[in-house]
Protein backbone atom coordinates (compact mmCIF):
# COMPACT_ATOMS: atom_id res chain seq x y z
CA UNK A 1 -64.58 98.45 3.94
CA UNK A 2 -61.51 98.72 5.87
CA UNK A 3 -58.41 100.62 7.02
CA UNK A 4 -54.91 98.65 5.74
CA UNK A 5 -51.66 100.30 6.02
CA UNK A 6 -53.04 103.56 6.78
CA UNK A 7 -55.18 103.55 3.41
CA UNK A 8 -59.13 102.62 2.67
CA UNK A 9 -59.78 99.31 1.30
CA UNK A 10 -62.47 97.87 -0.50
CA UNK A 11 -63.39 94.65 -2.61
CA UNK A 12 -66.10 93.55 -5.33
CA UNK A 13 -66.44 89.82 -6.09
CA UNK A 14 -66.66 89.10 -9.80
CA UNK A 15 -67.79 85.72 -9.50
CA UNK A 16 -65.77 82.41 -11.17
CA UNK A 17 -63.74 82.97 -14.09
CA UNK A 18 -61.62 80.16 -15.64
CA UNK A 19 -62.10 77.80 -12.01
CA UNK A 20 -61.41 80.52 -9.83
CA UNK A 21 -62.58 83.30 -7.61
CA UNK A 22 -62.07 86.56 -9.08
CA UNK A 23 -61.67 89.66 -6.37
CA UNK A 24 -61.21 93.37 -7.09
CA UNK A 25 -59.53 95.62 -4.29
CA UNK A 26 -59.78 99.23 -4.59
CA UNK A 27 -57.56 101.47 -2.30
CA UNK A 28 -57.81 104.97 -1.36
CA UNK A 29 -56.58 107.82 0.86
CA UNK A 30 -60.29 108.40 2.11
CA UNK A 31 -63.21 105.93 2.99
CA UNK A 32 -65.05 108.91 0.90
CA UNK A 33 -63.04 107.83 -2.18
CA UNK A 34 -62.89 104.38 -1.64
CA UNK A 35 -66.65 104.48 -1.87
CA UNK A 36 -66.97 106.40 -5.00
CA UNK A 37 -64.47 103.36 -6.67
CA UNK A 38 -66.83 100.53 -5.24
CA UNK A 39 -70.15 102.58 -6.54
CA UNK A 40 -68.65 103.04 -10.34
CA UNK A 41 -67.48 99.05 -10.10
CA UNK A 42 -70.40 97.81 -8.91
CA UNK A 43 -72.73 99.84 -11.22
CA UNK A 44 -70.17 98.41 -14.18
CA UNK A 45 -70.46 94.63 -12.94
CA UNK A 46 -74.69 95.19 -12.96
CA UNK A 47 -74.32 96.25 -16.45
CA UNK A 48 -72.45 93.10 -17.80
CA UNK A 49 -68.69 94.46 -17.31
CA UNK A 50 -66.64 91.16 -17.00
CA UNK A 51 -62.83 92.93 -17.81
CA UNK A 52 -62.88 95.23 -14.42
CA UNK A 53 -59.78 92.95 -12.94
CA UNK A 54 -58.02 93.81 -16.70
CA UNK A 55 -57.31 97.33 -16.10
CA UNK A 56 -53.82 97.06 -17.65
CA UNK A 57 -55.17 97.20 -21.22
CA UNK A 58 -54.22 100.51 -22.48
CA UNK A 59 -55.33 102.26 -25.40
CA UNK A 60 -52.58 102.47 -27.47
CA UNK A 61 -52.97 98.11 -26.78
CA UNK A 62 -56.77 98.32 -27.73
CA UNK A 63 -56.61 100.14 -30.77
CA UNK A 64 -54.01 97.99 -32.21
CA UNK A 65 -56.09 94.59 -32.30
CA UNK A 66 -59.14 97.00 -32.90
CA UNK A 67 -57.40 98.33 -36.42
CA UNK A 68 -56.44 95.28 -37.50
CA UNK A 69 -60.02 93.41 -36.15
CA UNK A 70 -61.85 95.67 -38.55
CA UNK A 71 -60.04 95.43 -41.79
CA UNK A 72 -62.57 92.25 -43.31
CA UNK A 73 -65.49 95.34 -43.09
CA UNK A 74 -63.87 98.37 -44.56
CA UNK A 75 -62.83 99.66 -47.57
CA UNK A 76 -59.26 99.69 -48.03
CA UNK A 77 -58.87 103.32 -48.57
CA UNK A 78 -61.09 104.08 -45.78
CA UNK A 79 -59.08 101.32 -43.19
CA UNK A 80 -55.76 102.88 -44.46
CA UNK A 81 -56.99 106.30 -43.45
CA UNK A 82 -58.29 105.25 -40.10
CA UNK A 83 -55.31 103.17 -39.38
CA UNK A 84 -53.34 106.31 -40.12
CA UNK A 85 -54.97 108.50 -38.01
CA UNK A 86 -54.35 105.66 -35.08
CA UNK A 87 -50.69 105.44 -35.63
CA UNK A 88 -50.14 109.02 -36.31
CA UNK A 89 -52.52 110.53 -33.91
CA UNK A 90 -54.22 108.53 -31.38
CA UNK A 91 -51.91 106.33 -30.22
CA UNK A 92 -49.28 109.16 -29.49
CA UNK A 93 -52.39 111.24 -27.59
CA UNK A 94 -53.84 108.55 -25.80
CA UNK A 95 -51.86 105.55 -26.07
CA UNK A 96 -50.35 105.54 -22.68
CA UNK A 97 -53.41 106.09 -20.73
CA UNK A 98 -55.72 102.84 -19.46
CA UNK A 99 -58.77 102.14 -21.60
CA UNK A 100 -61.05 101.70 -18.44
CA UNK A 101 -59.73 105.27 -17.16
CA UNK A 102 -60.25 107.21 -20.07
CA UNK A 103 -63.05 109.90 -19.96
CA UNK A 104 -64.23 112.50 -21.65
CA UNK A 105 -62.30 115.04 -20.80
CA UNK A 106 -59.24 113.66 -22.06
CA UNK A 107 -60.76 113.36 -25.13
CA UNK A 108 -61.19 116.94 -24.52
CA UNK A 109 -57.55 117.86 -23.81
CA UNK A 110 -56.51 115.56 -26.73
CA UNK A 111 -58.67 117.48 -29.55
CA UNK A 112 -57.72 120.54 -28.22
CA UNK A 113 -53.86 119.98 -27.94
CA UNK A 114 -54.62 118.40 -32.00
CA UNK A 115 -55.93 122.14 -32.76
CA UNK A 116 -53.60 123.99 -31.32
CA UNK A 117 -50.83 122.01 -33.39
CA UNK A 118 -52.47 123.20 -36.61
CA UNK A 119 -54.59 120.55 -37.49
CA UNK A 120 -57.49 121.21 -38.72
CA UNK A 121 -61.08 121.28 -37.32
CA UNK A 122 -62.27 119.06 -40.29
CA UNK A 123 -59.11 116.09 -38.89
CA UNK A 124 -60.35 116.65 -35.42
CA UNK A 125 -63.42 115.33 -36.00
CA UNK A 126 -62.51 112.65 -37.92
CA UNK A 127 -59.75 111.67 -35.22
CA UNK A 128 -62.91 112.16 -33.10
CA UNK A 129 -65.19 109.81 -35.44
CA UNK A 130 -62.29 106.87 -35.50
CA UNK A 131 -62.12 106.89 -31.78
CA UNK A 132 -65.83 106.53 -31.19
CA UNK A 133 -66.04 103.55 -33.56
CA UNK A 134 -63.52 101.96 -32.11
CA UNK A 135 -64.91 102.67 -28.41
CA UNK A 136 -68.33 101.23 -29.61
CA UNK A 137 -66.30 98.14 -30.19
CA UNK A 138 -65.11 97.96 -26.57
CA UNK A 139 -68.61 98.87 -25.14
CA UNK A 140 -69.77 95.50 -27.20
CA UNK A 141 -67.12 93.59 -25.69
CA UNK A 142 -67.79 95.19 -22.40
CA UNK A 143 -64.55 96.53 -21.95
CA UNK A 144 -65.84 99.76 -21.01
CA UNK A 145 -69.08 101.31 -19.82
CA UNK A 146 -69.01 104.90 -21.71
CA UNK A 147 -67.94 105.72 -25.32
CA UNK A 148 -65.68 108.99 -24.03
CA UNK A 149 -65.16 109.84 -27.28
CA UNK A 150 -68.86 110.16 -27.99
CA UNK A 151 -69.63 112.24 -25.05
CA UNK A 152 -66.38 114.35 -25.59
CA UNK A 153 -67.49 117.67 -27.34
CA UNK A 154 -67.27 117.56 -31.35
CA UNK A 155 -64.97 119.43 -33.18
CA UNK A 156 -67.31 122.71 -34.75
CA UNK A 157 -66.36 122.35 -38.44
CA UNK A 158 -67.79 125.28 -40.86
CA UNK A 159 -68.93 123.98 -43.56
CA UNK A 160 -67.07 125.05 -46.59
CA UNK A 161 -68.83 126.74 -49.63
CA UNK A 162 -70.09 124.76 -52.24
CA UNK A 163 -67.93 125.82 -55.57
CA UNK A 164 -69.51 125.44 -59.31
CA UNK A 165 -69.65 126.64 -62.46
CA UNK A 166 -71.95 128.95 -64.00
CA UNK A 167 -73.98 127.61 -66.84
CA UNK A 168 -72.11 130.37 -69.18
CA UNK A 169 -68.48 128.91 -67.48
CA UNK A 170 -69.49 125.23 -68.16
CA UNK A 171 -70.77 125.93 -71.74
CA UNK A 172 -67.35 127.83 -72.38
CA UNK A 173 -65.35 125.18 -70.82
CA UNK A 174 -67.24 122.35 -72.75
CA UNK A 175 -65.99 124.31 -75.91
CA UNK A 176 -62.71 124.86 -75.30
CA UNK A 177 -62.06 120.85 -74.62
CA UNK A 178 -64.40 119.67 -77.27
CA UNK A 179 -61.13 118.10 -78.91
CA UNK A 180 -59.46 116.28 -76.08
CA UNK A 181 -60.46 112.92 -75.50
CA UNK A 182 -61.22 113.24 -72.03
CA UNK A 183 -64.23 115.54 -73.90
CA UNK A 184 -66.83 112.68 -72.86
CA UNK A 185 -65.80 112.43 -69.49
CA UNK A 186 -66.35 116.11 -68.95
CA UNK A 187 -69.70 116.08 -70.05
CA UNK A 188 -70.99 113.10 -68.42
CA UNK A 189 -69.46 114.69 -65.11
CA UNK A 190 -71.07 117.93 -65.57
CA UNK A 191 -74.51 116.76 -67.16
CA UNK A 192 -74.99 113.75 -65.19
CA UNK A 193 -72.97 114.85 -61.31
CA UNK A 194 -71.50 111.24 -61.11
CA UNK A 195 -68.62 111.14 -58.36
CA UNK A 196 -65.10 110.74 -59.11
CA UNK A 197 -64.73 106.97 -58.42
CA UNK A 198 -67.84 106.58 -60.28
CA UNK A 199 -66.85 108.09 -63.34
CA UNK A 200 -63.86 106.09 -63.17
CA UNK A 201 -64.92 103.07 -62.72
CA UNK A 202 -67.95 103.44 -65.37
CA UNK A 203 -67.65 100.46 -68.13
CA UNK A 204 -69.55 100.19 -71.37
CA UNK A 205 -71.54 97.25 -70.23
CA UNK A 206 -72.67 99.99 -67.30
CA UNK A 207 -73.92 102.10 -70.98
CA UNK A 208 -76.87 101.67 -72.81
CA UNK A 209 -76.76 104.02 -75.33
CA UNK A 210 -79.78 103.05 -77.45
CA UNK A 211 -81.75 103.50 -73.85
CA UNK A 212 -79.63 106.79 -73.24
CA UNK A 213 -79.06 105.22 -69.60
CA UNK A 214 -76.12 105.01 -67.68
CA UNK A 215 -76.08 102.59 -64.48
CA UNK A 216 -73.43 103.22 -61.49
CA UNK A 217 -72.83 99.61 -60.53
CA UNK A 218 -69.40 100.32 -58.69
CA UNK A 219 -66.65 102.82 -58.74
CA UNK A 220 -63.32 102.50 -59.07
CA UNK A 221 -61.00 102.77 -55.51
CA UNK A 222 -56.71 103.57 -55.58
CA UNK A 223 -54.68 103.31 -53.49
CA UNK A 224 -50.86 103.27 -53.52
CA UNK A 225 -50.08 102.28 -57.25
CA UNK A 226 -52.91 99.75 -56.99
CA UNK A 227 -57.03 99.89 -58.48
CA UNK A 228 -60.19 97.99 -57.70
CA UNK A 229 -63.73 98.36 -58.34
CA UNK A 230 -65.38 98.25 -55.42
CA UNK A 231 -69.10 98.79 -54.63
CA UNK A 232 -70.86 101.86 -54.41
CA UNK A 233 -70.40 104.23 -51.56
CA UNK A 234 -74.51 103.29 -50.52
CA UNK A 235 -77.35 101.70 -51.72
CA UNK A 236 -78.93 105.07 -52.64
CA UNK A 237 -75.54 105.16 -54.68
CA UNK A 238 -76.40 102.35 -56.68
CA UNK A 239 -78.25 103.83 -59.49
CA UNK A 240 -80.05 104.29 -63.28
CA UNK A 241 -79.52 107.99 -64.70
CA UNK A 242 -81.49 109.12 -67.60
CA UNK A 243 -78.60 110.70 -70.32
CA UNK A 244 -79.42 114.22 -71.56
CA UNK A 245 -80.37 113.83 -75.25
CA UNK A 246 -77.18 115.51 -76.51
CA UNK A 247 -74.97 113.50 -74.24
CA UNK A 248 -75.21 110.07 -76.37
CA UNK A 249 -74.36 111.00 -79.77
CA UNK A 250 -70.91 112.51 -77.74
CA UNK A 251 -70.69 108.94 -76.09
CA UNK A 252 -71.17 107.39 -79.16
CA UNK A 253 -68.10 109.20 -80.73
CA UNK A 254 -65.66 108.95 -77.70
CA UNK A 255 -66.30 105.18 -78.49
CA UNK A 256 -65.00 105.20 -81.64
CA UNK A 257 -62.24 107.38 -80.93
CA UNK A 258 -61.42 105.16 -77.82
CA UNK A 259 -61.41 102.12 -80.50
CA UNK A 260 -58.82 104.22 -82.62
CA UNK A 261 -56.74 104.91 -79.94
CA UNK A 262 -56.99 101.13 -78.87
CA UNK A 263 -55.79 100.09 -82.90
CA UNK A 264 -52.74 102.60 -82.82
CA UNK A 265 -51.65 101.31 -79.34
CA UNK A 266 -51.24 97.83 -80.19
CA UNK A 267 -50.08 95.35 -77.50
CA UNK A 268 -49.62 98.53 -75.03
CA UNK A 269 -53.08 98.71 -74.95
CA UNK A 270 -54.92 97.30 -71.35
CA UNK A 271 -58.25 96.17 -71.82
CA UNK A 272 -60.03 96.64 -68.88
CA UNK A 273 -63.55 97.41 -70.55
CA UNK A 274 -63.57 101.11 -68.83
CA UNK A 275 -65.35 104.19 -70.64
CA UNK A 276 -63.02 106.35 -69.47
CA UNK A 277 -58.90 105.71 -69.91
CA UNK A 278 -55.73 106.98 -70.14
CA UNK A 279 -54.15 106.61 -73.85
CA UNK A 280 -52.98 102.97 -72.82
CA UNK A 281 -56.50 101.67 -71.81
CA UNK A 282 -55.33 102.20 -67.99
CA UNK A 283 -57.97 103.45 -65.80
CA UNK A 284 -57.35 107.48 -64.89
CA UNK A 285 -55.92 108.41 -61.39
CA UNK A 286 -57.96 110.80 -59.67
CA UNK A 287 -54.99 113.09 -58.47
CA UNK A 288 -53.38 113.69 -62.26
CA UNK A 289 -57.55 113.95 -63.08
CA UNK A 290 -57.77 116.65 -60.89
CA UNK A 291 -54.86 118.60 -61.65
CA UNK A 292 -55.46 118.27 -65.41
CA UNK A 293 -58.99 119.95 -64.90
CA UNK A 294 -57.43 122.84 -63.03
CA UNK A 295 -55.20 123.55 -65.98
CA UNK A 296 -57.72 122.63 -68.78
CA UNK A 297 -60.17 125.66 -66.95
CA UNK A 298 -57.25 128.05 -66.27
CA UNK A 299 -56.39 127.97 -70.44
CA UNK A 300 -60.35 128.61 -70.69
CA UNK A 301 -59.88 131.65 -68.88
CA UNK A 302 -62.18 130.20 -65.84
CA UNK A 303 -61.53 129.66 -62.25
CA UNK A 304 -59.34 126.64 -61.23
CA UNK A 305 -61.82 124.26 -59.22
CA UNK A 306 -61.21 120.60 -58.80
CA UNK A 307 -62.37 118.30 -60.74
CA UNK A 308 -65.15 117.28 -57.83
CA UNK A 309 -66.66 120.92 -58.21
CA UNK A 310 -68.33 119.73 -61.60
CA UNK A 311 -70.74 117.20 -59.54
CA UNK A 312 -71.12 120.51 -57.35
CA UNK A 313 -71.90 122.21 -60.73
CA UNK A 314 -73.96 119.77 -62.27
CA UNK A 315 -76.22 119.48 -59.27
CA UNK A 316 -76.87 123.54 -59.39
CA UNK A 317 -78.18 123.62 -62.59
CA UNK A 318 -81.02 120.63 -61.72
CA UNK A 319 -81.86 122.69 -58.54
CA UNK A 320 -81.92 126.19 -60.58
CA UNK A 321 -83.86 125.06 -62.98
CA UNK A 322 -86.08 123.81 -61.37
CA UNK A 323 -85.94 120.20 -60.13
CA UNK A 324 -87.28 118.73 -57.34
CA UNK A 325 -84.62 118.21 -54.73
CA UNK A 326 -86.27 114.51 -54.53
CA UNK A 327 -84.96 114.10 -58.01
CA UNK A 328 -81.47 115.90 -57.48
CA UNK A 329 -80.85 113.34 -54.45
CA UNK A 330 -81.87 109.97 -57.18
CA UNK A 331 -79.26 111.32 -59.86
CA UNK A 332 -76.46 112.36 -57.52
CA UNK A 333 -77.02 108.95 -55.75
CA UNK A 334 -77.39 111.27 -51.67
CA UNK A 335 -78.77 108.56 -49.20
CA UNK A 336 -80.86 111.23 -47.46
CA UNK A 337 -82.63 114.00 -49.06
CA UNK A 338 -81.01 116.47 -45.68
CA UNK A 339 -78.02 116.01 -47.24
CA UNK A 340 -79.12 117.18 -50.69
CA UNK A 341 -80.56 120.02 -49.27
CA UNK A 342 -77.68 120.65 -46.58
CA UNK A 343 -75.16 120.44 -48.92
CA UNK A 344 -76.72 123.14 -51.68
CA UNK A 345 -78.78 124.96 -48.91
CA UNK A 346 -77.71 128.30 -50.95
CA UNK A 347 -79.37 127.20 -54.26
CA UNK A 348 -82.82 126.60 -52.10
CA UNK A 349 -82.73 130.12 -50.46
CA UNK A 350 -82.45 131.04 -54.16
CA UNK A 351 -85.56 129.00 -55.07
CA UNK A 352 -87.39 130.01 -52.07
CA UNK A 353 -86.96 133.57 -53.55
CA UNK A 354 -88.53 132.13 -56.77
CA UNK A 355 -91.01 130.78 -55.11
CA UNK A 356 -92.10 134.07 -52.92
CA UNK A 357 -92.66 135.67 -56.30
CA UNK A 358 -94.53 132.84 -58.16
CA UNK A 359 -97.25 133.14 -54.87
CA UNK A 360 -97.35 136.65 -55.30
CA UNK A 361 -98.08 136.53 -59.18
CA UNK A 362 -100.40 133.69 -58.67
CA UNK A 363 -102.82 135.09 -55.93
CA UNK A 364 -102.29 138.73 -56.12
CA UNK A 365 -102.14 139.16 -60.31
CA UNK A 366 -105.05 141.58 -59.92
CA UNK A 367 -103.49 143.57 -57.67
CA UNK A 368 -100.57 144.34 -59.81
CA UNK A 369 -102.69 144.82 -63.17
CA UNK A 370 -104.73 147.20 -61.00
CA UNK A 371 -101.69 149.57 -59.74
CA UNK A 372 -100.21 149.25 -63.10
């Protein structure tokens, strides 16, 4: 270490690269701060680090190739909404600074300034989530020694309440659409807690109704004016459901109507072999699904939930009546049985109620009979 022009100089060797000798100088107003550079290189180089001369690379460069690098492994809806949240978002936060400088407290200052614009907690973690992923890329290519994102504090998000129907509100709503031919879809939502996409993207091969089984094999994915089926969202997703008894002979008759519908349509009439369609043989879009649930429960008299909020409901009347969480997670296709039991943590306080009484009755019954 040396003095040079009135400033502290230091320099790490990084060894050949490309035929030639590759030299890092670090400069600084103190021999103090000088050091603390050399330390934090060094330490870098004896963990692998071979980009410390390539500090130029800034973030807003990084994510670019990252976004575009990671297309071939995501879902298109999902890579649309991360690649969103880069151009919108992280790019304009963060873009400017160097990859190799950024820490966590700009992270920090980032999410913070995000909140303060109005977004909401539930974006700030995702922005959050997109920028550790991508950081866990640059770690692998030893870009960077730290994920600053990960280490950053997480956005608190409160969990919102879980919405349903009462059994009285779904057996009222059933009844008031009993004549619409989306009556089938309704049903297996409520009775069976698929997801949206699922439901969708259901086929009649996916049907055995002399079995009374229904298999999720895929769902079905939008985006912009375009569909695809895609795979399911995990492999716990991938599953057989056992049909309530009353559910097939409705099945049964939304095929036959469907094949109606299909004769009167002609040559407008899309055959894409889904259970579920709009008057053309189309497959439904989630968005006009949604909004025609909210009006088909507002002429019932009931509250306006989205369409979603019949899994919800579906999945409340297992727990309340009784079924064991294990077998709640299998139908509604959870990959972990914590999020089962997360997600509907205020039906299992109600349960744990039930329970509390069904010990007392069983091992203090004489007790009782006795004051009575």
């Amino acid at each position: 270490m040396q003095r040079a022009d009135g400033r502290w100089m230091a320099s790490v060797d990084l060894g050949w690269q490309d035929g030639k000798r590759r030299r890092k100088a670090y400069y600084g107003a103190t021999r103090a701060a000088v050091a603390a550079k050399l330390t934090k290189s060094l330490r870098a180089v004896q963990q692998g680090a071979t980009s410390l001369g390539d500090e130029r690379q800034t973030i807003k460069q990084f994510l670019e190739r990252w976004i575009v690098s990671v297309q071939p492994s995501l879902r298109a809806k999902t890579h649309h909404s991360y690649a969103q949240l880069v151009r919108l978002h992280l790019v304009p936060g963060l873009g400017h600074l160097r990859l190799v400088r950024l820490q966590p407290e700009d992270v920090d200052a980032f999410l913070d300034q995000k909140r303060e614009a109005g977004l909401s907690p539930r974006t700030c973690q995702y922005l959050r989530s997109v920028l550790r992923v991508a950081l866990n890329r640059a770690i692998k290519r030893k870009l960077v020694t730290q994920n600053a994102a990960a280490l950053a504090d997480a956005p608190r998000v409160v969990r919102a309440e879980v919405q349903s129907l009462t059994p009285d509100q779904a057996r009222t709503f059933l009844a008031a659409i009993a004549d619409h031919h989306l009556y089938g879809l309704i049903v297996v939502a409520v009775s069976c807690g698929l997801r949206e996409g699922e439901l969708l993207g259901l086929q009649w091969p996916d049907l055995d109704l002399d079995r009374g089984v229904l298999r999720v094999r895929h769902a079905l994915e939008r985006l912009g004016k375009g569909w695809r089926l895609i795979e399911p969202k995990s492999e716990g997703s991938r599953r057989t459901i056992r049909l309530p008894a009353p559910v097939v002979p409705i099945l049964r008759a939304h095929r036959v109507a469907q094949l109606e519908r299909r004769l009167a349509a002609g040559a407008r009439w899309r055959d894409h072999g889904f259970v579920f369609t709009t008057r053309d043989g189309q497959p439904l879009d989630g968005c006009r699904l949604n909004r025609q649930t909210k009006a088909q429960l507002k002429a019932a008299g009931l509250p306006q939930l989205k369409f979603h909020s019949l899994r919800h409901s579906c999945a409340t009347f297992l727990l309340v009546q009784g079924v064991a969480p294990r077998v709640v997670m299998d139908i509604l296709g959870h990959s972990q049985i914590s999020l089962t039991m997360d997600t509907y943590s205020h039906v299992i306080e109600q349960l744990q109620d039930g329970a509390a009484q069904e010990m007392s009755t069983l091992l203090w019954a004489d007790q009782k009979k006795g004051v009575s």
